[in-house]
PDB file of N, CA and C in Angstrom:
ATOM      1  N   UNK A   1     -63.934  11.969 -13.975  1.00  0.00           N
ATOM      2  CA  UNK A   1     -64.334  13.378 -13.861  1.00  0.00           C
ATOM      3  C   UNK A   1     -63.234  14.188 -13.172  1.00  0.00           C
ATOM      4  N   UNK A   2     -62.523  13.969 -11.702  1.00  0.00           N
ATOM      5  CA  UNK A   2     -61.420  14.514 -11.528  1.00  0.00           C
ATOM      6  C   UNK A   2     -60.641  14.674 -12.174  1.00  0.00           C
ATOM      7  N   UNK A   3     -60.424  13.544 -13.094  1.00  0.00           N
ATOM      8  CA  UNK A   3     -59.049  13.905 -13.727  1.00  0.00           C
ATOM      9  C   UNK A   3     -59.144  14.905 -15.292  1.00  0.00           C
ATOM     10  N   UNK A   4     -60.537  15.055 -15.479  1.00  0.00           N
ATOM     11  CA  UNK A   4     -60.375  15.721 -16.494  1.00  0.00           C
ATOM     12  C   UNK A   4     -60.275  17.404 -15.454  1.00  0.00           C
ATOM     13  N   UNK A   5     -61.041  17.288 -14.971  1.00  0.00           N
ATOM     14  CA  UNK A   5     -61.300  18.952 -14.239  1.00  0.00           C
ATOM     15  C   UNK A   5     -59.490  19.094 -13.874  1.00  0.00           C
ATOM     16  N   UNK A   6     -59.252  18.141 -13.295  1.00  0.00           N
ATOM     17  CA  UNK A   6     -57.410  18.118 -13.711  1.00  0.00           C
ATOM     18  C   UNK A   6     -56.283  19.056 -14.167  1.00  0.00           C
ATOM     19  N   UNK A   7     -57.266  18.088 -15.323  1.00  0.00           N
ATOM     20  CA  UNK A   7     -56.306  18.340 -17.011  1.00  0.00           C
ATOM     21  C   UNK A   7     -56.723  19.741 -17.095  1.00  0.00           C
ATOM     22  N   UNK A   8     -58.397  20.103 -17.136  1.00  0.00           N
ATOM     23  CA  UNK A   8     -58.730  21.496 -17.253  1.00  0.00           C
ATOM     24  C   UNK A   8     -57.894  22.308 -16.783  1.00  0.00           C
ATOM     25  N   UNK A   9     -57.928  21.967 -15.018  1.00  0.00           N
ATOM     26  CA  UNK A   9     -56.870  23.445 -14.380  1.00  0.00           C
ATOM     27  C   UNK A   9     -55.312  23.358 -15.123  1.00  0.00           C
ATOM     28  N   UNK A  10     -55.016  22.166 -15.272  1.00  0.00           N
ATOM     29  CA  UNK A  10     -53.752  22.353 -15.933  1.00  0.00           C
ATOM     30  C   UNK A  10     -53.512  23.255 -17.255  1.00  0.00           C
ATOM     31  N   UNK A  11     -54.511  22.993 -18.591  1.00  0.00           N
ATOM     32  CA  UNK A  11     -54.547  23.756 -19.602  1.00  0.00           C
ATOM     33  C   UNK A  11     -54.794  25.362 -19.260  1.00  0.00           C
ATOM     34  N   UNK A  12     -55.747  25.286 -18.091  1.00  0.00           N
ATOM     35  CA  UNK A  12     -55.410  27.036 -17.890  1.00  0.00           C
ATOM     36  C   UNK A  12     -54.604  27.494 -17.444  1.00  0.00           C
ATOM     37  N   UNK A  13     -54.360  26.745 -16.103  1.00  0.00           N
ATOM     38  CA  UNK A  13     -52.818  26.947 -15.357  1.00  0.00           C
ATOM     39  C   UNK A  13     -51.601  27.745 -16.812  1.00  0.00           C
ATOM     40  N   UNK A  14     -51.404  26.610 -17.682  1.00  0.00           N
ATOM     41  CA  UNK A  14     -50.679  26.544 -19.306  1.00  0.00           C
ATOM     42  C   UNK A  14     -51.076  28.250 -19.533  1.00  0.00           C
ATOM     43  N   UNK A  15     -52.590  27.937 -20.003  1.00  0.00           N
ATOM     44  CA  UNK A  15     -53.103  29.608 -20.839  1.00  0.00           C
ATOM     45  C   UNK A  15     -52.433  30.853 -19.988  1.00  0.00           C
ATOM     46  N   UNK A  16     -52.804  30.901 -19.032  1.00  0.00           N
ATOM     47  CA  UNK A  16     -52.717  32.163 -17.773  1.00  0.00           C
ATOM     48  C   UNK A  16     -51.251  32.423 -17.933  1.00  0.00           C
ATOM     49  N   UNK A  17     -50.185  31.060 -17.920  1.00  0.00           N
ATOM     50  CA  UNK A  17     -48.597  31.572 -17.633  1.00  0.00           C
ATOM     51  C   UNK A  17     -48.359  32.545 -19.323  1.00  0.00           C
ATOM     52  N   UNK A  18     -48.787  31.438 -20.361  1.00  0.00           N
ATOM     53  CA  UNK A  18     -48.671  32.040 -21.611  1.00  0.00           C
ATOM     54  C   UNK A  18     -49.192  33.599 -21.690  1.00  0.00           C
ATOM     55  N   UNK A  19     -49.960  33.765 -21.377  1.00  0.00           N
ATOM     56  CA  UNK A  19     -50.522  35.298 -21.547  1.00  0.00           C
ATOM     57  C   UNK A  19     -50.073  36.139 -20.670  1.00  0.00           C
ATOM     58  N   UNK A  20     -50.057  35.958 -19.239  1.00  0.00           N
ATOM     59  CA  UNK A  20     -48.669  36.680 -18.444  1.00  0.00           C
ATOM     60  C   UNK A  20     -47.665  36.685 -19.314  1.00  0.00           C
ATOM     61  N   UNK A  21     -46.939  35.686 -19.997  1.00  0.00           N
ATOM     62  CA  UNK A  21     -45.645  36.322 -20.507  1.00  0.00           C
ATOM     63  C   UNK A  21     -45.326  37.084 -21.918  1.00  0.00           C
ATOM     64  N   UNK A  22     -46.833  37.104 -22.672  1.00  0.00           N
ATOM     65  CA  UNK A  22     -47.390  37.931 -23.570  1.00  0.00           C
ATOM     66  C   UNK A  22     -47.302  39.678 -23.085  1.00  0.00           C
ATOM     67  N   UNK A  23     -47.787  39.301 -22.096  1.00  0.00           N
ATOM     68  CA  UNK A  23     -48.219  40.611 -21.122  1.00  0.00           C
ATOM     69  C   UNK A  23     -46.792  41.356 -21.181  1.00  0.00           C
ATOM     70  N   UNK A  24     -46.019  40.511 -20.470  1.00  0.00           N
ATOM     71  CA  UNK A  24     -44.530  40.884 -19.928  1.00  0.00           C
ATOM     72  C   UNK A  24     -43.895  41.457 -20.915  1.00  0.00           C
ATOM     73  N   UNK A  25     -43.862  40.354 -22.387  1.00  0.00           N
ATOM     74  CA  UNK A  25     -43.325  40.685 -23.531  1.00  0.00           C
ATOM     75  C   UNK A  25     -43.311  42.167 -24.194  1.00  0.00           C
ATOM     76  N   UNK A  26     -44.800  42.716 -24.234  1.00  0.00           N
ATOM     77  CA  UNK A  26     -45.577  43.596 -24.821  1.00  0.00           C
ATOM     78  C   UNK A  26     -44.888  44.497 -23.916  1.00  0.00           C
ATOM     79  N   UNK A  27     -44.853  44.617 -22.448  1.00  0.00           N
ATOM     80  CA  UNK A  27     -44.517  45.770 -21.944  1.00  0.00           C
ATOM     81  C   UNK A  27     -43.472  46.213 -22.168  1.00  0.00           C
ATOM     82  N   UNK A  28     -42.296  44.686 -22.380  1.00  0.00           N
ATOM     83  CA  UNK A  28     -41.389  45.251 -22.246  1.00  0.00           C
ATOM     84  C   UNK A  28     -40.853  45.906 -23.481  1.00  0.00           C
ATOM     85  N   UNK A  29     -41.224  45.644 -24.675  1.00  0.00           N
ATOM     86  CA  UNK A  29     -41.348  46.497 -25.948  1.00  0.00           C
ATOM     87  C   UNK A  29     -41.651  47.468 -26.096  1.00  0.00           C
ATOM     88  N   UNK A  30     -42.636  47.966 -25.431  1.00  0.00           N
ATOM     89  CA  UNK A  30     -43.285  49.054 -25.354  1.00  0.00           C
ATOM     90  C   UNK A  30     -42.460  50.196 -24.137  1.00  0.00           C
ATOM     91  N   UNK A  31     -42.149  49.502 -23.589  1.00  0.00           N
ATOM     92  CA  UNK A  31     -40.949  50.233 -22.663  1.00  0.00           C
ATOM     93  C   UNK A  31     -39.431  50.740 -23.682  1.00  0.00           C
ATOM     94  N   UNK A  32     -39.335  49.360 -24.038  1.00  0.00           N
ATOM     95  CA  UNK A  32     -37.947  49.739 -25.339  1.00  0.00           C
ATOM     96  C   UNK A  32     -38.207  50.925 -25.868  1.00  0.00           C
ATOM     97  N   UNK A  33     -39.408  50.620 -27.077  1.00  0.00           N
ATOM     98  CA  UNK A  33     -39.642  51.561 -27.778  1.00  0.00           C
ATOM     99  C   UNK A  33     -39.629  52.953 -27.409  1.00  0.00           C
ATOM    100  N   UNK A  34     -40.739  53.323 -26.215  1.00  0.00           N
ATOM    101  CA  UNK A  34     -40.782  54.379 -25.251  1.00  0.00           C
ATOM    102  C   UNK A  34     -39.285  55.174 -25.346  1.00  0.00           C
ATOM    103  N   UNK A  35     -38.156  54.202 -25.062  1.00  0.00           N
ATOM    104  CA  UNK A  35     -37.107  54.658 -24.242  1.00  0.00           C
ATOM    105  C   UNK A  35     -36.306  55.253 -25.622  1.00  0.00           C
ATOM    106  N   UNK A  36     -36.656  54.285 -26.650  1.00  0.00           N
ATOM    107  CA  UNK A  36     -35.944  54.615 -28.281  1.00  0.00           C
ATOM    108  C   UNK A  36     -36.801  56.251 -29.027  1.00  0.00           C
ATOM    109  N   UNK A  37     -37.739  56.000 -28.483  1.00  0.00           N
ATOM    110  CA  UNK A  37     -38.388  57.439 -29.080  1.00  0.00           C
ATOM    111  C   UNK A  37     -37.975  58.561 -28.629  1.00  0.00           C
ATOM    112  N   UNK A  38     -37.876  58.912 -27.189  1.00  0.00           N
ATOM    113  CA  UNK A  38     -37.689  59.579 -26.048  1.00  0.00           C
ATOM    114  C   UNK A  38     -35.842  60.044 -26.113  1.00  0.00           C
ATOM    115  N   UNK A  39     -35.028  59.010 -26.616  1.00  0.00           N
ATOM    116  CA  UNK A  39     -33.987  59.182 -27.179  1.00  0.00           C
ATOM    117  C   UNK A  39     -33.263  59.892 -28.651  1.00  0.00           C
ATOM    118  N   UNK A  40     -34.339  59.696 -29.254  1.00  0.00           N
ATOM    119  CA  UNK A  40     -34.873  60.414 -30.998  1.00  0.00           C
ATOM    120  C   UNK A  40     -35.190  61.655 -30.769  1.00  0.00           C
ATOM    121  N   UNK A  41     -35.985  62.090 -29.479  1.00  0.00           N
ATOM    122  CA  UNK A  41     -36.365  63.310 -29.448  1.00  0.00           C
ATOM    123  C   UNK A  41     -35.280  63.791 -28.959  1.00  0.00           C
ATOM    124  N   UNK A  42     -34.894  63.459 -27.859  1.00  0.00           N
ATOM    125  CA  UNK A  42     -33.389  63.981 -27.578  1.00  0.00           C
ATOM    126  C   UNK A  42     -32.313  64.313 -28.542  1.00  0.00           C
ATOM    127  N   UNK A  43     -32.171  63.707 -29.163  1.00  0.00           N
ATOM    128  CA  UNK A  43     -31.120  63.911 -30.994  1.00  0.00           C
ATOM    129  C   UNK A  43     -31.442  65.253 -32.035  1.00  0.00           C
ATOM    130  N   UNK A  44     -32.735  65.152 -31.859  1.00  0.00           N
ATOM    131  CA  UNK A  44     -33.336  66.397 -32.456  1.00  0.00           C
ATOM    132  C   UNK A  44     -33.538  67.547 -31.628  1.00  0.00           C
ATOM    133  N   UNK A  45     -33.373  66.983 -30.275  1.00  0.00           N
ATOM    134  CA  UNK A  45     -33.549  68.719 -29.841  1.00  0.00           C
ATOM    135  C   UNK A  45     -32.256  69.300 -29.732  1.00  0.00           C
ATOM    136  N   UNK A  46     -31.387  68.012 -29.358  1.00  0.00           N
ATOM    137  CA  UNK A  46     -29.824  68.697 -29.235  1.00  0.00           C
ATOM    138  C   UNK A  46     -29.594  69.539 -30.874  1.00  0.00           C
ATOM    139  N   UNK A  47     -30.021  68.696 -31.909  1.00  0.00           N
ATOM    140  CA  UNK A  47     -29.364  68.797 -33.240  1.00  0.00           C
ATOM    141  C   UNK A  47     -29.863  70.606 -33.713  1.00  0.00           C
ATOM    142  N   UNK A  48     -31.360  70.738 -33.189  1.00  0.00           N
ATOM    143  CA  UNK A  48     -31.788  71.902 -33.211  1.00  0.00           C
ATOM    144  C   UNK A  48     -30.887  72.851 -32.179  1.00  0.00           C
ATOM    145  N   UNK A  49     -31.214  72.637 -30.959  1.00  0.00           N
ATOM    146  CA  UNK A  49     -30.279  73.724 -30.307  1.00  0.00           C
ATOM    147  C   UNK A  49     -28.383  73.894 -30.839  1.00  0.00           C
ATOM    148  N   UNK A  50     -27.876  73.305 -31.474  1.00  0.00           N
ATOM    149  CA  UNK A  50     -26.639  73.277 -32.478  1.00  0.00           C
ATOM    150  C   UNK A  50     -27.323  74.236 -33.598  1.00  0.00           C
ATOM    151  N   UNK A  51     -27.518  73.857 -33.915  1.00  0.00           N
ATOM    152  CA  UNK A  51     -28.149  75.064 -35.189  1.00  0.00           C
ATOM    153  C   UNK A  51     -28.368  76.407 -34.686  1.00  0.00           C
ATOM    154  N   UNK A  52     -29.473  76.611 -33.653  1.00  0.00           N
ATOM    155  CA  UNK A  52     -30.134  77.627 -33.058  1.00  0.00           C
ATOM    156  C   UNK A  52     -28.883  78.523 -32.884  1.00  0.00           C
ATOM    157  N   UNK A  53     -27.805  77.856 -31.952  1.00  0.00           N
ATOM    158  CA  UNK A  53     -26.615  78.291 -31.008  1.00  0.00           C
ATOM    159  C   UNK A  53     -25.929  78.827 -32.780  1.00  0.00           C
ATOM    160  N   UNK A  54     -25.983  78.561 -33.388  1.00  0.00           N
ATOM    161  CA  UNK A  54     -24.721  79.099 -34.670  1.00  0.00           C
ATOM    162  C   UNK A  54     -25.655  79.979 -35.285  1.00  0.00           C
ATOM    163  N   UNK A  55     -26.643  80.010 -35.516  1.00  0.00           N
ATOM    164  CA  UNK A  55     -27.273  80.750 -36.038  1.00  0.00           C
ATOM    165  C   UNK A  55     -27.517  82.106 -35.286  1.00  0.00           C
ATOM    166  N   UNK A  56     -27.749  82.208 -34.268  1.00  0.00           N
ATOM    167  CA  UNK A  56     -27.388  83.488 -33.555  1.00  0.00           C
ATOM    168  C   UNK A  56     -26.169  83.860 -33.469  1.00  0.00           C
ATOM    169  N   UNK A  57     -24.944  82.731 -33.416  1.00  0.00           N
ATOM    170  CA  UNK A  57     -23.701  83.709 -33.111  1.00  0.00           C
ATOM    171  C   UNK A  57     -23.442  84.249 -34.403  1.00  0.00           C
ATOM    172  N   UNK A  58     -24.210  83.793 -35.763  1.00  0.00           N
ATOM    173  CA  UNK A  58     -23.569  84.339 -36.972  1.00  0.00           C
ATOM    174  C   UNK A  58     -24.637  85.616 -37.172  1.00  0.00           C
ATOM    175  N   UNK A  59     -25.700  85.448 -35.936  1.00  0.00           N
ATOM    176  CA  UNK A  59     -26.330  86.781 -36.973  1.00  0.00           C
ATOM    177  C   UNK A  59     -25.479  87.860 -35.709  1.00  0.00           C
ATOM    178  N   UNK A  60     -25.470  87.678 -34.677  1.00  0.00           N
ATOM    179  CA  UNK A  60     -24.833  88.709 -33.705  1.00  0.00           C
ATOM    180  C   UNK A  60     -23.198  89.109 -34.599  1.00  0.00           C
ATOM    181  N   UNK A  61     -22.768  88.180 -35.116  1.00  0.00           N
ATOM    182  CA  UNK A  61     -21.249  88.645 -35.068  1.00  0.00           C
ATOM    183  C   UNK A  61     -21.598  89.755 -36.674  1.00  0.00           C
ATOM    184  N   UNK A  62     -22.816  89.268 -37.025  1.00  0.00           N
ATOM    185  CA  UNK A  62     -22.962  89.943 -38.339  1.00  0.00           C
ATOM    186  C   UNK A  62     -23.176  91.432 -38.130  1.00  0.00           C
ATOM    187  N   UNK A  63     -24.295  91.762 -37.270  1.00  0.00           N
ATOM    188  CA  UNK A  63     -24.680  93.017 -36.702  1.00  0.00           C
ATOM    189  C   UNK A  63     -23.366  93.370 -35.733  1.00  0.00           C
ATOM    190  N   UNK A  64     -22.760  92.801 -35.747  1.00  0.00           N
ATOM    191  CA  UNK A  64     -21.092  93.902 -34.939  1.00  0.00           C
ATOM    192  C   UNK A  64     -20.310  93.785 -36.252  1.00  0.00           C
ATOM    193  N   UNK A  65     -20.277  93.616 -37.541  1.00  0.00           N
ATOM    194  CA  UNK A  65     -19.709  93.408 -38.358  1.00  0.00           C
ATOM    195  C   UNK A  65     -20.305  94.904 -38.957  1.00  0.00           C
ATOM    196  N   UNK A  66     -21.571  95.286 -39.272  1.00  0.00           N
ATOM    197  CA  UNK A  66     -22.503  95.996 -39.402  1.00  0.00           C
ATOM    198  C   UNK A  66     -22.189  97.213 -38.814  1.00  0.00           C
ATOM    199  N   UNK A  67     -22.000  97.031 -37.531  1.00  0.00           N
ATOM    200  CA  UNK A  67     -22.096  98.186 -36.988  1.00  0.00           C
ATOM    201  C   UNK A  67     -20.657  99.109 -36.517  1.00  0.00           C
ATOM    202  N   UNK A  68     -19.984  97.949 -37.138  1.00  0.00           N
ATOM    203  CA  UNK A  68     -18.492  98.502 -36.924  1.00  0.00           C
ATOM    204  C   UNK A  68     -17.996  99.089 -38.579  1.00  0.00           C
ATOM    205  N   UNK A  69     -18.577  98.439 -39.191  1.00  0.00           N
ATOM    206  CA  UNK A  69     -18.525  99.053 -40.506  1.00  0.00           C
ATOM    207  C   UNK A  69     -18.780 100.420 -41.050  1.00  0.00           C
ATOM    208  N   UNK A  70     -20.668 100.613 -40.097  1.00  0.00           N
ATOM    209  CA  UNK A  70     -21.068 102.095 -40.654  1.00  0.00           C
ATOM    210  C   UNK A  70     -20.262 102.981 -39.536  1.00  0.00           C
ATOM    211  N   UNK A  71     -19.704 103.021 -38.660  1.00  0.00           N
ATOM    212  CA  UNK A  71     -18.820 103.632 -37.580  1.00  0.00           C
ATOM    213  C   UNK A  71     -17.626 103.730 -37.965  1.00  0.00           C
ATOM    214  N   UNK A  72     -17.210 102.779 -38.670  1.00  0.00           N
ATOM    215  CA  UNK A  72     -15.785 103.124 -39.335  1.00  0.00           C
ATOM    216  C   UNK A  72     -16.068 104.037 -40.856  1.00  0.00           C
ATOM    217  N   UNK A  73     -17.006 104.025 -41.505  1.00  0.00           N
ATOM    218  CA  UNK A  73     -17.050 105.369 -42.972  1.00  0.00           C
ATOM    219  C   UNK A  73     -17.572 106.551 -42.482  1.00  0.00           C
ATOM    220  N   UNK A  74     -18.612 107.165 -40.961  1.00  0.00           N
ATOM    221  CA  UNK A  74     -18.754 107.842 -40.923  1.00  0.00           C
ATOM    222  C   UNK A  74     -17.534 108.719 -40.852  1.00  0.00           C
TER     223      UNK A  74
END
């Protein structure tokens, strides 16, 4: 009888480390991932504010283009 109750704590002892390092595994994926998404968004916001930034300097330089134009035929 001891030695099976034993063996028992041993097989859980076994289960418990296995699923702690399930545990560990999962987080730490989920941390990766986290850090890979969070990095994606970063790419796209830079990639947007690049756009944003040219797209105003072309409409500003357009309206001084505009306005130097009707100032120069009056």
């Amino acid at each position: 009888m001891a030695s099976s109750r034993k063996q028992t704590q041993r097989v859980n002892q076994r289960r418990n480390e296995r699923r702690r390092a399930d545990i560990e595994r999962r987080r730490a994926n989920a941390h990766k991932r986290g850090i890979q998404r969070v990095a994606a968004e970063h790419r796209r916001r830079r990639r947007w504010s690049v756009a944003a930034a040219f797209v105003s300097t072309t409409v500003v330089l357009a309206c001084a283009i505009a306005v130097l134009l009707r100032s120069g035929g009056d």
